[in-house]
PDB file of N, CA and C in Angstrom:
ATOM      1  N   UNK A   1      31.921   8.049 -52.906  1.00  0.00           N
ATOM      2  CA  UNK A   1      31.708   9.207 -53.753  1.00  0.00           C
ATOM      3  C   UNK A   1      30.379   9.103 -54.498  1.00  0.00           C
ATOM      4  N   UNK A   2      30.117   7.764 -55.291  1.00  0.00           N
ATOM      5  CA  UNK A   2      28.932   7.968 -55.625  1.00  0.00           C
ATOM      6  C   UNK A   2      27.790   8.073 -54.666  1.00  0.00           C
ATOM      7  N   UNK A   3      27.686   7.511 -53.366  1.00  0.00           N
ATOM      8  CA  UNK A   3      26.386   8.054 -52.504  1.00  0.00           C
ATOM      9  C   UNK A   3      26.001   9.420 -52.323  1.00  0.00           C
ATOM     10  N   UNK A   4      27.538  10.114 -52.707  1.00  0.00           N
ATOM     11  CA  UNK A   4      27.215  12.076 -52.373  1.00  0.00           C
ATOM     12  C   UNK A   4      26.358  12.595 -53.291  1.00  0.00           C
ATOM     13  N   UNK A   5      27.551  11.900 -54.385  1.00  0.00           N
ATOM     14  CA  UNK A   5      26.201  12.337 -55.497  1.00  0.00           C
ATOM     15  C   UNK A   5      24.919  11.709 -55.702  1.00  0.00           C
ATOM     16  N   UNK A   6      24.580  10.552 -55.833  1.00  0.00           N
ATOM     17  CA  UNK A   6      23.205  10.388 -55.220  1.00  0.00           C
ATOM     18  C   UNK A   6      22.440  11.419 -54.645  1.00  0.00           C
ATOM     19  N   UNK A   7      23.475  11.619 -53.459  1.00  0.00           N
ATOM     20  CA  UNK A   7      21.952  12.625 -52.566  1.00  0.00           C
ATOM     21  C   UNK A   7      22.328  14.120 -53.078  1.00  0.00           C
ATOM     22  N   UNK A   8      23.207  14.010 -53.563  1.00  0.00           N
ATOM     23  CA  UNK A   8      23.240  15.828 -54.210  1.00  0.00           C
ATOM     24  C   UNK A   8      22.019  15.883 -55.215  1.00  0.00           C
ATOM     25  N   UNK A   9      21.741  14.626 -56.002  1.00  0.00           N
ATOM     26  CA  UNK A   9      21.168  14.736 -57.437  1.00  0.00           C
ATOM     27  C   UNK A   9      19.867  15.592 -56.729  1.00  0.00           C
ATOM     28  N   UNK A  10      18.757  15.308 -55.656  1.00  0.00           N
ATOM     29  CA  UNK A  10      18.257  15.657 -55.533  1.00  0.00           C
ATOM     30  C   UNK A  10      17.863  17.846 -55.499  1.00  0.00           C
ATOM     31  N   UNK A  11      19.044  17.787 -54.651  1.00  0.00           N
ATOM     32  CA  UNK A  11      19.153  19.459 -54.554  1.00  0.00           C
ATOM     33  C   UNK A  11      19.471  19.929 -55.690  1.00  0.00           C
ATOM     34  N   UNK A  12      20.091  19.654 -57.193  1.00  0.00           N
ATOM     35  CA  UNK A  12      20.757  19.595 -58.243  1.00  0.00           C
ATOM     36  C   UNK A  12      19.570  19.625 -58.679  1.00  0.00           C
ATOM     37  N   UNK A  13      18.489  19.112 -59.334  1.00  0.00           N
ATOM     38  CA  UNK A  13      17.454  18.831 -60.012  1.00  0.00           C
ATOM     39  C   UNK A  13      16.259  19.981 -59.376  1.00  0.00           C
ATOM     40  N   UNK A  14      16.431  20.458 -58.198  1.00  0.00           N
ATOM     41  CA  UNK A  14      15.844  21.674 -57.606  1.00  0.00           C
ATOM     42  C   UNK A  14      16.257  23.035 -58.028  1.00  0.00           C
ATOM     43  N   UNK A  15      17.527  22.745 -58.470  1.00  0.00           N
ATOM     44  CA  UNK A  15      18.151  24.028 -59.016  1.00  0.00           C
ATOM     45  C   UNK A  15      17.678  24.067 -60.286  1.00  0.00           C
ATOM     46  N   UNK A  16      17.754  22.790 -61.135  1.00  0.00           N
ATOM     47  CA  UNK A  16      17.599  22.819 -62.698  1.00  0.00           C
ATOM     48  C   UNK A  16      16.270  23.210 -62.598  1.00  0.00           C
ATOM     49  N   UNK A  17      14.997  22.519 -61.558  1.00  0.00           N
ATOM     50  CA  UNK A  17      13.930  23.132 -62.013  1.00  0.00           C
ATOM     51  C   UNK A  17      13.451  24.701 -61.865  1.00  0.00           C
ATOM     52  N   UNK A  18      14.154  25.325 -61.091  1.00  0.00           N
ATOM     53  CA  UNK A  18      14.330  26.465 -60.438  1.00  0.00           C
ATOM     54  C   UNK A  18      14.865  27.148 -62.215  1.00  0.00           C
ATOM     55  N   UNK A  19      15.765  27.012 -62.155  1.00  0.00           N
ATOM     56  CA  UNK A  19      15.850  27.503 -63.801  1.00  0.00           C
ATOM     57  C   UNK A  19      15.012  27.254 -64.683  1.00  0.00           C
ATOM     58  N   UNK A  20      14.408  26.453 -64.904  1.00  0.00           N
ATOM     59  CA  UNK A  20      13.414  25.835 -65.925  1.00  0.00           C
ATOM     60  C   UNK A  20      12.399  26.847 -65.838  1.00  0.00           C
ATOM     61  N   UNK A  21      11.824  27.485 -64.639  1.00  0.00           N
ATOM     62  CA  UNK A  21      11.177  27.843 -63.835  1.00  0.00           C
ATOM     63  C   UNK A  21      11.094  29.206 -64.859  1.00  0.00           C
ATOM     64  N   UNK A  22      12.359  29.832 -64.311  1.00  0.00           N
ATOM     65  CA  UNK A  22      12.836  31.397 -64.252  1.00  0.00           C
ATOM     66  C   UNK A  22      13.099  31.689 -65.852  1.00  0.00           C
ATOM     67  N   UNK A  23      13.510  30.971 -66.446  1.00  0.00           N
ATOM     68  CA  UNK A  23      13.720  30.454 -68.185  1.00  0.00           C
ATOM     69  C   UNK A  23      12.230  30.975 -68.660  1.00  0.00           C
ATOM     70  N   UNK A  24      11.233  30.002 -68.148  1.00  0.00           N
ATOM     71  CA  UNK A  24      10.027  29.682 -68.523  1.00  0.00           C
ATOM     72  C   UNK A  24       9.590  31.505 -68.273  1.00  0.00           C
ATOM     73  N   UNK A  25       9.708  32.255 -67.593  1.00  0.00           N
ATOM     74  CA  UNK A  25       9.495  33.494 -67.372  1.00  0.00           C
ATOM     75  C   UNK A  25      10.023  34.288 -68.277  1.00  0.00           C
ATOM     76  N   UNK A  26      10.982  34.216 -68.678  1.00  0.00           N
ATOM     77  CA  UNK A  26      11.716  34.883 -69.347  1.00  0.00           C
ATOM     78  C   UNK A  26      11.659  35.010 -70.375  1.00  0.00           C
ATOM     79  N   UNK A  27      11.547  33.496 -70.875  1.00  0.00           N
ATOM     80  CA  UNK A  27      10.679  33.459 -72.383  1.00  0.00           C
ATOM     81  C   UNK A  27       9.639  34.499 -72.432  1.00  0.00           C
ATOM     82  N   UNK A  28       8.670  34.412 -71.691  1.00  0.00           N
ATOM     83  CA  UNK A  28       7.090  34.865 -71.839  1.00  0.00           C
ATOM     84  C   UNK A  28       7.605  37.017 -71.779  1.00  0.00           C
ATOM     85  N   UNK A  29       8.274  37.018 -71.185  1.00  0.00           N
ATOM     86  CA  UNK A  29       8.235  38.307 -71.072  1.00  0.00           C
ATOM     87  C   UNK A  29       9.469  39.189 -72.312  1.00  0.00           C
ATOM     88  N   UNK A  30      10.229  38.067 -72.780  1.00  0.00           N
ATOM     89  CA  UNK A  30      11.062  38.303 -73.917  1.00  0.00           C
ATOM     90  C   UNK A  30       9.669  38.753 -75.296  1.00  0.00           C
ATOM     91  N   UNK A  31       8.807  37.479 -75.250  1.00  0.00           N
ATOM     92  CA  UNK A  31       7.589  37.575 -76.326  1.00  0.00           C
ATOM     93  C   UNK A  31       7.251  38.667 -76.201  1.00  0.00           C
ATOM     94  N   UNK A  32       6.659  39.209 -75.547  1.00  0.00           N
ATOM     95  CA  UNK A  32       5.739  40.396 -74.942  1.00  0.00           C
ATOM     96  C   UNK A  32       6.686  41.676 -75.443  1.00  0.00           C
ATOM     97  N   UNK A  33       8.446  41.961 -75.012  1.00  0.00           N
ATOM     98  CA  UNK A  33       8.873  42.635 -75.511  1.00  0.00           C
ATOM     99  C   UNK A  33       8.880  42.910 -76.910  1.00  0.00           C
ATOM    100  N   UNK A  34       9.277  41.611 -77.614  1.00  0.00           N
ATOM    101  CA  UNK A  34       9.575  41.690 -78.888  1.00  0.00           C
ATOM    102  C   UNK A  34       8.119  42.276 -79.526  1.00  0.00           C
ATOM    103  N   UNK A  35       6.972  41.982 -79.104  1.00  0.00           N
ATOM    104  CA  UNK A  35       5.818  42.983 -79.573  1.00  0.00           C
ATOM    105  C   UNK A  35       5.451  44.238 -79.359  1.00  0.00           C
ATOM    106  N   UNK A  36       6.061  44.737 -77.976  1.00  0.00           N
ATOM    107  CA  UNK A  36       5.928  45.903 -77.421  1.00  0.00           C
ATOM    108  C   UNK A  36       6.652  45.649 -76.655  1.00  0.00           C
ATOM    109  N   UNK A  37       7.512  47.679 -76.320  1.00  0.00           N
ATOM    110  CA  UNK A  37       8.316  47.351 -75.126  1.00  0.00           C
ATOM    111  C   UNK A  37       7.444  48.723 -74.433  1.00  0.00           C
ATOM    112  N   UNK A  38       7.353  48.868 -73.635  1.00  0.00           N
ATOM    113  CA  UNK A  38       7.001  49.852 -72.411  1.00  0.00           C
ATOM    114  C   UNK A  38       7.711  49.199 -71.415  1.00  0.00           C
ATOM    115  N   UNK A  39       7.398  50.609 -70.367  1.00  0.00           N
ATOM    116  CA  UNK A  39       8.106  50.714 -69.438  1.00  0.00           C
ATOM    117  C   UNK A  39       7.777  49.252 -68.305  1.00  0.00           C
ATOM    118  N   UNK A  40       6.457  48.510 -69.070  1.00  0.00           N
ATOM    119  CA  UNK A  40       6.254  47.518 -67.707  1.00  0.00           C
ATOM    120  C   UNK A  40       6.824  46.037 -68.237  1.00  0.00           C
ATOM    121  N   UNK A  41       6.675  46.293 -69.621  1.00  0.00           N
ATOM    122  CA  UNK A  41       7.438  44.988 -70.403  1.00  0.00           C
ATOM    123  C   UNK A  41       8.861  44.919 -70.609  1.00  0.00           C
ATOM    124  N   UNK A  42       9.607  46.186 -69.987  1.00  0.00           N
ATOM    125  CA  UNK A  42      11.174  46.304 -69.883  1.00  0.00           C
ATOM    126  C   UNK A  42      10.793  46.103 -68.329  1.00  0.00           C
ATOM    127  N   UNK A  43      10.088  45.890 -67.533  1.00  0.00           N
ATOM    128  CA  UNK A  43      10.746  45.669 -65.912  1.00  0.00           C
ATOM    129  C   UNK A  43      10.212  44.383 -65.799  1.00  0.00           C
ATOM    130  N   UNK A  44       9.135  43.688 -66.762  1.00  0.00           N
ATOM    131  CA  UNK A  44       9.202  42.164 -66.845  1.00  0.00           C
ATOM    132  C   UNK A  44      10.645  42.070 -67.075  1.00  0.00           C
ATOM    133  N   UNK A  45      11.172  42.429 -68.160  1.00  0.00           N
ATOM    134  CA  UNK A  45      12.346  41.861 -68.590  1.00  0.00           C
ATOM    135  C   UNK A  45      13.519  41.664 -67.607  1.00  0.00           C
ATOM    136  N   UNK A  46      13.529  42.844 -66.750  1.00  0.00           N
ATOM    137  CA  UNK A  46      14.552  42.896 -66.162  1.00  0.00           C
ATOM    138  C   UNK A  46      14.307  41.924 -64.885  1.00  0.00           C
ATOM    139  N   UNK A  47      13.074  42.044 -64.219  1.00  0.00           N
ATOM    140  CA  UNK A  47      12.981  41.397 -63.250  1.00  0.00           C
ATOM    141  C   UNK A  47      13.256  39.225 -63.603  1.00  0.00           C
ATOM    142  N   UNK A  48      12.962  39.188 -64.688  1.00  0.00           N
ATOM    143  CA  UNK A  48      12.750  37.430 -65.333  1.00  0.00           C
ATOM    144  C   UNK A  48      13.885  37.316 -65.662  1.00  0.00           C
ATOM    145  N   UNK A  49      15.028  38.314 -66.341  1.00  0.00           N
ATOM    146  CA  UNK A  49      16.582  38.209 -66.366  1.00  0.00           C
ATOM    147  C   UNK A  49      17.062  38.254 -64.587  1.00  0.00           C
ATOM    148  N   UNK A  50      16.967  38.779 -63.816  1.00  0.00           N
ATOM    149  CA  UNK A  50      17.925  38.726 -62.404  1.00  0.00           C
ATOM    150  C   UNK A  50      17.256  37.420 -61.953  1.00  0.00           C
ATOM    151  N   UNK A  51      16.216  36.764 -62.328  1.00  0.00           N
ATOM    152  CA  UNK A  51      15.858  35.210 -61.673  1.00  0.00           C
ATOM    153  C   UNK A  51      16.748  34.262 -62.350  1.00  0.00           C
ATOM    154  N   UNK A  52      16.605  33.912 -63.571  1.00  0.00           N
ATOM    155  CA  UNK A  52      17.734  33.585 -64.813  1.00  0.00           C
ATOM    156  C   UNK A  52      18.800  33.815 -64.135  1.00  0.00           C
ATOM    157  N   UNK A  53      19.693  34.799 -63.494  1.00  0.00           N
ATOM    158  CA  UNK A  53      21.016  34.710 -63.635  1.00  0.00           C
ATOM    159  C   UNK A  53      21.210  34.427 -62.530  1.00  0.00           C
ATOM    160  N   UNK A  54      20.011  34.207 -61.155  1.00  0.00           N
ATOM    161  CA  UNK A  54      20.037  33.558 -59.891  1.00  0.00           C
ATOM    162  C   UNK A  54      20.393  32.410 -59.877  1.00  0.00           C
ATOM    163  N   UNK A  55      19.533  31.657 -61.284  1.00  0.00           N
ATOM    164  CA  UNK A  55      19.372  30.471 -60.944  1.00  0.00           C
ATOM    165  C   UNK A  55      20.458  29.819 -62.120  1.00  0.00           C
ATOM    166  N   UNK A  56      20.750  30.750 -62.589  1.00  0.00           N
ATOM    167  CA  UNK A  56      22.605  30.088 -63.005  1.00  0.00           C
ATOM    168  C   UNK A  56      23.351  29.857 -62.288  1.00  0.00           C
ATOM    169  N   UNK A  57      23.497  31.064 -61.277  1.00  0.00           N
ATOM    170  CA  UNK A  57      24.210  31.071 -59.438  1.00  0.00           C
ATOM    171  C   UNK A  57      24.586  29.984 -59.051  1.00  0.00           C
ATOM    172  N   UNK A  58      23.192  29.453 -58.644  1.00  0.00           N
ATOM    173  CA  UNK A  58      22.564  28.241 -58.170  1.00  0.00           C
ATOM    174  C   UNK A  58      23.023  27.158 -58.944  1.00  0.00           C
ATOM    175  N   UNK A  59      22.869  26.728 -59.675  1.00  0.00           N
ATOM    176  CA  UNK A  59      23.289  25.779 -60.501  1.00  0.00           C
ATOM    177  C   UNK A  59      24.984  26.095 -60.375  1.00  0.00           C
ATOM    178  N   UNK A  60      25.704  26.896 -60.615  1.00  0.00           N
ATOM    179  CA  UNK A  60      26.975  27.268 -60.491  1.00  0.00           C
ATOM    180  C   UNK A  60      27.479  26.657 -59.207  1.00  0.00           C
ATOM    181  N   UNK A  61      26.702  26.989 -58.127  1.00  0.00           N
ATOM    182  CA  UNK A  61      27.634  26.796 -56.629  1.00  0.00           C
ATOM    183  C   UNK A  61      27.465  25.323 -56.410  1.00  0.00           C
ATOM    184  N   UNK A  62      26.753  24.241 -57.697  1.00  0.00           N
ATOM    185  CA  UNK A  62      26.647  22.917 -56.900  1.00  0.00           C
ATOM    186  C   UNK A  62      27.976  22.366 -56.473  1.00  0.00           C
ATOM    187  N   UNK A  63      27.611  21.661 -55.567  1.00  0.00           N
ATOM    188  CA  UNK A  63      29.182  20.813 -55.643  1.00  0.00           C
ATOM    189  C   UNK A  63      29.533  19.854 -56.411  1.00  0.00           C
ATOM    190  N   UNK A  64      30.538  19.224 -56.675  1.00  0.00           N
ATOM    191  CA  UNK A  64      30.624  18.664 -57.587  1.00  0.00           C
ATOM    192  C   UNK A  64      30.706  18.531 -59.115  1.00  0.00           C
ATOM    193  N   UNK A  65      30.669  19.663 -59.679  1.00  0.00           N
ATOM    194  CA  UNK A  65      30.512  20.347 -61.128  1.00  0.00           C
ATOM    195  C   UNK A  65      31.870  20.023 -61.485  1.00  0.00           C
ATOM    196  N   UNK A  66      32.111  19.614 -62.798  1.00  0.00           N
ATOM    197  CA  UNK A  66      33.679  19.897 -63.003  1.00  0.00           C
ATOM    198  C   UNK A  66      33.791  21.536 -63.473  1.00  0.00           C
ATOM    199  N   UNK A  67      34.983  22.036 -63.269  1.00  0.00           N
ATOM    200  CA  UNK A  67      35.186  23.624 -63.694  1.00  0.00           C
ATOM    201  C   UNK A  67      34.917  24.309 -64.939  1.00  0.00           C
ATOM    202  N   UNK A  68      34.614  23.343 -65.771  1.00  0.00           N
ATOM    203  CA  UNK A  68      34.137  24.082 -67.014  1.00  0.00           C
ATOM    204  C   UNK A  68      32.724  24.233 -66.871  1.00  0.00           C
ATOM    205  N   UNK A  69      31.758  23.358 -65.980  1.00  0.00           N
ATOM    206  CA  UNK A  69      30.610  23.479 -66.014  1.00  0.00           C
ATOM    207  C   UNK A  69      30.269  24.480 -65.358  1.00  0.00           C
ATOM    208  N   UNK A  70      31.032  24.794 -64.092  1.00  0.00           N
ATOM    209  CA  UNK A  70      30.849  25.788 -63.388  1.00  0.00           C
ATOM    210  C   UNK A  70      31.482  27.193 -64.263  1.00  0.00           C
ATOM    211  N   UNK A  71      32.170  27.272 -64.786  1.00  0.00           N
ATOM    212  CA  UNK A  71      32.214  28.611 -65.639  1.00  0.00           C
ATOM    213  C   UNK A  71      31.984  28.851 -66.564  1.00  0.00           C
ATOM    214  N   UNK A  72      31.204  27.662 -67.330  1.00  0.00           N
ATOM    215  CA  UNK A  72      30.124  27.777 -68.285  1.00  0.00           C
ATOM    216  C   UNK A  72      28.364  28.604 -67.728  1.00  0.00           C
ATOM    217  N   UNK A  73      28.297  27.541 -65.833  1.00  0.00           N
ATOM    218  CA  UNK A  73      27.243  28.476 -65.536  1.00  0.00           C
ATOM    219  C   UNK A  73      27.048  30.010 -65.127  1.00  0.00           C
ATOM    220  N   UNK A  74      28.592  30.195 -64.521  1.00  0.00           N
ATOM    221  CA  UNK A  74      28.922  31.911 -63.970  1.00  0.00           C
ATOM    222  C   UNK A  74      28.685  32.794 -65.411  1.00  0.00           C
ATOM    223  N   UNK A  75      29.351  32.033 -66.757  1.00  0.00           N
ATOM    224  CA  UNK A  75      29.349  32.929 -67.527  1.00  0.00           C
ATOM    225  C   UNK A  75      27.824  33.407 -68.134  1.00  0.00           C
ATOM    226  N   UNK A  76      27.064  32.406 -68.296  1.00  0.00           N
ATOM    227  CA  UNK A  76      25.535  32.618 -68.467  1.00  0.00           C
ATOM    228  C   UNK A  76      24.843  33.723 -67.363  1.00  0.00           C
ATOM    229  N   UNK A  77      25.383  33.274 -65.845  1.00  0.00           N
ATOM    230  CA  UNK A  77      24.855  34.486 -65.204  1.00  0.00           C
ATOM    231  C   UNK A  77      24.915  35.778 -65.491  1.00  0.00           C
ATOM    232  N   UNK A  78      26.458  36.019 -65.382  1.00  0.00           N
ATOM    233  CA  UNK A  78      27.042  37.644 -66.166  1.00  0.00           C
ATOM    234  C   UNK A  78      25.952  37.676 -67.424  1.00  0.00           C
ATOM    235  N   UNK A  79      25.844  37.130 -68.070  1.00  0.00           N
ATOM    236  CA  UNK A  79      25.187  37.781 -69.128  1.00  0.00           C
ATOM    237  C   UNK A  79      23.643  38.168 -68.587  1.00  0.00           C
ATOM    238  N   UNK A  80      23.157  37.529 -68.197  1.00  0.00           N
ATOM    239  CA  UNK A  80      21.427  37.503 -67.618  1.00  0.00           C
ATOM    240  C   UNK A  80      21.463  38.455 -66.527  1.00  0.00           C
ATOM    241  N   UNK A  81      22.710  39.025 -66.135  1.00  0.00           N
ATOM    242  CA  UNK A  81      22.393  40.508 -65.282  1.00  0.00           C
ATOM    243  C   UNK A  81      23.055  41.606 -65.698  1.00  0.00           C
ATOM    244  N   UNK A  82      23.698  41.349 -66.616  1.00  0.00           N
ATOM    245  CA  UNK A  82      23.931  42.475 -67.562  1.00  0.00           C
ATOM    246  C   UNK A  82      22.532  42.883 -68.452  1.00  0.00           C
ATOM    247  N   UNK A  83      22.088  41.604 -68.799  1.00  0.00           N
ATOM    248  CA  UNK A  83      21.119  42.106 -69.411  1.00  0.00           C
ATOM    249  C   UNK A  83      19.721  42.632 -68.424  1.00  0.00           C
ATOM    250  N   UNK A  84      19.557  42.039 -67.523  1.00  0.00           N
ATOM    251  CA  UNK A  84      18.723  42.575 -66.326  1.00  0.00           C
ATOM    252  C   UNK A  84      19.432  44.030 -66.414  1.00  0.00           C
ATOM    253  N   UNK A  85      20.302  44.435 -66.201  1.00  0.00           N
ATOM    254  CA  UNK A  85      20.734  45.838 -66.167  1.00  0.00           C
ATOM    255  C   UNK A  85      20.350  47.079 -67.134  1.00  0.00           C
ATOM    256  N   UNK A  86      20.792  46.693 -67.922  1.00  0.00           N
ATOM    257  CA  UNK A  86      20.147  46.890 -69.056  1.00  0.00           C
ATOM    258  C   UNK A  86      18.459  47.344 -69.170  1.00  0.00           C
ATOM    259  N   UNK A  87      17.765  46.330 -69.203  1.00  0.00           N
ATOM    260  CA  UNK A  87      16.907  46.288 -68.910  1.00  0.00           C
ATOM    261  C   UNK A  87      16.162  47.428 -68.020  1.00  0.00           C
ATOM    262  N   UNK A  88      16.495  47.447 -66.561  1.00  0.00           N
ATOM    263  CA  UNK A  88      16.043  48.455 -65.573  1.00  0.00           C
ATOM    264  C   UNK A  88      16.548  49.994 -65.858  1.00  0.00           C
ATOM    265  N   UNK A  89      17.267  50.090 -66.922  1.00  0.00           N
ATOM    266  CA  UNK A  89      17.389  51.276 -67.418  1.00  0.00           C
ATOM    267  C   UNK A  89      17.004  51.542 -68.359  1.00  0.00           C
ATOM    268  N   UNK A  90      16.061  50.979 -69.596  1.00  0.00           N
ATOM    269  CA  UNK A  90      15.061  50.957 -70.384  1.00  0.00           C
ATOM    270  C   UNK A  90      13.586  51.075 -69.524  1.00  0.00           C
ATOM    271  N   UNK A  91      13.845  50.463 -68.477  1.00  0.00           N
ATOM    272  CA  UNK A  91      12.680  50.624 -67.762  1.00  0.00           C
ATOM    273  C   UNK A  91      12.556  51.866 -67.120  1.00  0.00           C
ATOM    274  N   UNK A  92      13.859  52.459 -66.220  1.00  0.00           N
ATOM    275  CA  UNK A  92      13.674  53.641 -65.951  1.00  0.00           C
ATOM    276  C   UNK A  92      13.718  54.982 -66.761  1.00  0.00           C
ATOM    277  N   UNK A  93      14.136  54.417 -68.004  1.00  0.00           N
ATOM    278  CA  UNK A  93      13.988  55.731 -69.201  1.00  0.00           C
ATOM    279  C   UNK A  93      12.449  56.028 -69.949  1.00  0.00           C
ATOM    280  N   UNK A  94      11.635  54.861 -69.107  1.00  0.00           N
ATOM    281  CA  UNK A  94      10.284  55.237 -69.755  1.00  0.00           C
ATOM    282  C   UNK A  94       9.610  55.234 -68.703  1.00  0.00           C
ATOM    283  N   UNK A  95      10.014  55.710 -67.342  1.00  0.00           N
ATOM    284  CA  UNK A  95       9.235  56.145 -66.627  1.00  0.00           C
ATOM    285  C   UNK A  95       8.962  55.059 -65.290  1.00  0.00           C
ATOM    286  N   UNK A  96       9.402  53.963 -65.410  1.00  0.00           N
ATOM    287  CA  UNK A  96       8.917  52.779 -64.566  1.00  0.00           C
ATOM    288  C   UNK A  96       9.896  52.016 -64.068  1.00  0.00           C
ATOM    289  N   UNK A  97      10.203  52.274 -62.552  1.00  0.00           N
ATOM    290  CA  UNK A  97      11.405  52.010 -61.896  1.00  0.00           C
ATOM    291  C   UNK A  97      11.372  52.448 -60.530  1.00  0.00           C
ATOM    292  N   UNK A  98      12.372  52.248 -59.740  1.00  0.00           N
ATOM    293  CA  UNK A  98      12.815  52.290 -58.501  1.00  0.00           C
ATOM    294  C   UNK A  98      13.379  54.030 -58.148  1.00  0.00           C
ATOM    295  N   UNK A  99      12.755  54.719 -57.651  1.00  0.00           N
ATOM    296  CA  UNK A  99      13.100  55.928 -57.135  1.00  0.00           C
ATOM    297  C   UNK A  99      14.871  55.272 -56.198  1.00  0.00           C
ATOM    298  N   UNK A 100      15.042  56.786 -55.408  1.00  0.00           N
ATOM    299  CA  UNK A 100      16.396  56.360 -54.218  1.00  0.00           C
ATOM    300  C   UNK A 100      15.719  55.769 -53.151  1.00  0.00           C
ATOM    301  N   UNK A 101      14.349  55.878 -53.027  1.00  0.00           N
ATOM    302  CA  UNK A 101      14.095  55.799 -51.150  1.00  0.00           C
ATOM    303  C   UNK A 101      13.613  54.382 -51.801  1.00  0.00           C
ATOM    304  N   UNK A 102      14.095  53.718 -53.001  1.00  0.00           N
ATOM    305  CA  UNK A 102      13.201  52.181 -53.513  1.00  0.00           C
ATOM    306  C   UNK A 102      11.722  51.640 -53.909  1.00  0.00           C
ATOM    307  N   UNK A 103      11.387  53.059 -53.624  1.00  0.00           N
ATOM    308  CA  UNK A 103       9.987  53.238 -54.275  1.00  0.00           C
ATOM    309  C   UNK A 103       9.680  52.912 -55.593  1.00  0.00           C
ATOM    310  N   UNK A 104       8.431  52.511 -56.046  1.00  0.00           N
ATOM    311  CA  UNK A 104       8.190  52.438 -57.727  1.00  0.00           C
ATOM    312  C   UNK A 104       8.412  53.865 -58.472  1.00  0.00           C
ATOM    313  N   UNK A 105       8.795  54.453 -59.033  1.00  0.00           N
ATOM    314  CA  UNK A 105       8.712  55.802 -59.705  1.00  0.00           C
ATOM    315  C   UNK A 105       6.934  55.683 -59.893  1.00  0.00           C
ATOM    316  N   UNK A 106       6.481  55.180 -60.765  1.00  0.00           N
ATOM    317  CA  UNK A 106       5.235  54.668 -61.182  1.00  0.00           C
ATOM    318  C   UNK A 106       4.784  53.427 -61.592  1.00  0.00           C
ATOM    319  N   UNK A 107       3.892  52.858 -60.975  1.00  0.00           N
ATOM    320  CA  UNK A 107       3.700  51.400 -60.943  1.00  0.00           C
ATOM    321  C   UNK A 107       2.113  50.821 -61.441  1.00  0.00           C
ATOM    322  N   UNK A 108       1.237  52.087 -61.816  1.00  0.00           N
ATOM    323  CA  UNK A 108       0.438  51.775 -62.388  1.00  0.00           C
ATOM    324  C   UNK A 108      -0.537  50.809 -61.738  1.00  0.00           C
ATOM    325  N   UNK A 109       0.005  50.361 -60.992  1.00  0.00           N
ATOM    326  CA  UNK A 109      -0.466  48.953 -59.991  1.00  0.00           C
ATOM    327  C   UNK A 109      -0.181  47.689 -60.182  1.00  0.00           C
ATOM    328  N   UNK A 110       0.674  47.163 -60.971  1.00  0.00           N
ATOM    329  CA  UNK A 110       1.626  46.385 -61.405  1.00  0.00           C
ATOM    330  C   UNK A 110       2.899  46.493 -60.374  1.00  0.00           C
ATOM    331  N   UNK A 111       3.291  45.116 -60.071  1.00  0.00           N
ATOM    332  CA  UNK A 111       4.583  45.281 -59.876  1.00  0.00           C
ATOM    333  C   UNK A 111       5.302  44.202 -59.898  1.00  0.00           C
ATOM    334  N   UNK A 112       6.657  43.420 -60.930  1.00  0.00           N
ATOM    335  CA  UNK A 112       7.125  42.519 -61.357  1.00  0.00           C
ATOM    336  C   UNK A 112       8.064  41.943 -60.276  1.00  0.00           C
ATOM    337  N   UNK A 113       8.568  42.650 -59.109  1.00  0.00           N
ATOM    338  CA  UNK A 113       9.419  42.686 -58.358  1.00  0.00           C
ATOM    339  C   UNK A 113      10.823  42.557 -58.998  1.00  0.00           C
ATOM    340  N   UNK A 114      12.174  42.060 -58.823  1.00  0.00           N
ATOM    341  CA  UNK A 114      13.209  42.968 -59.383  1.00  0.00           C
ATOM    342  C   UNK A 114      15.059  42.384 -58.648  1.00  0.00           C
ATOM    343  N   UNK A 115      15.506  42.474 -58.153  1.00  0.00           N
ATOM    344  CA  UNK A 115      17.036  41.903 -57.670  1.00  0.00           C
ATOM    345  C   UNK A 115      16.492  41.433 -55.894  1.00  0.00           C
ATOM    346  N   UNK A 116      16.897  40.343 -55.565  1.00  0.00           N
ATOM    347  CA  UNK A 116      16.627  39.927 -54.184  1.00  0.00           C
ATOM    348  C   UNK A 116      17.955  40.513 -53.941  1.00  0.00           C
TER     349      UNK A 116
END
């Protein structure tokens, strides 16, 4: 048992940095809101929240987690795409968002990208 984990630690520490990562984004575009929000600093937001709650996912599906860790990480996700949700509808109430055919509504020439 301990050799699994051994070699899990590696893929495990890919995930954490993968969050660290998406965190580190999130921060920066949280700042930016809290000074201004427009329509491109609400689709930072939303797009740096659906990475965040990816990479809770991720961290969630390791193996080996005991069950509180793992629904400690699901529950962090729900929140980081609720709030991504959120988000893309602040974004589309000021103009800057995803038409039906998935188009930018208006993109200014910016584009944060958004839910894989």
């Amino acid at each position: 048992m301990a050799a699994s984990r051994r070699s899990a630690a590696p893929v495990f520490n890919e995930r954490v940095r993968a969050w660290e990562e998406a965190y580190g984004q999130y921060t920066s575009a949280s700042e930016r809101a809290s000074a201004k929000t427009d329509g491109i600093t609400a689709q930072a937001m939303a797009s740096a929240s659906w990475a965040v709650a990816r990479a809770w996912r991720s961290i969630a599906s390791a193996k080996g987690l005991p069950w509180w860790s793992v629904a400690a990480s699901e529950t962090a996700a729900q929140a980081f795409e609720e709030q991504a949700t959120h988000w893309e509808r602040v974004s589309r109430n000021l103009g800057i968002g995803e038409g039906a055919d998935g188009r930018p509504l208006r993109s200014r020439g910016l584009h944060f990208g958004g839910r894989r």
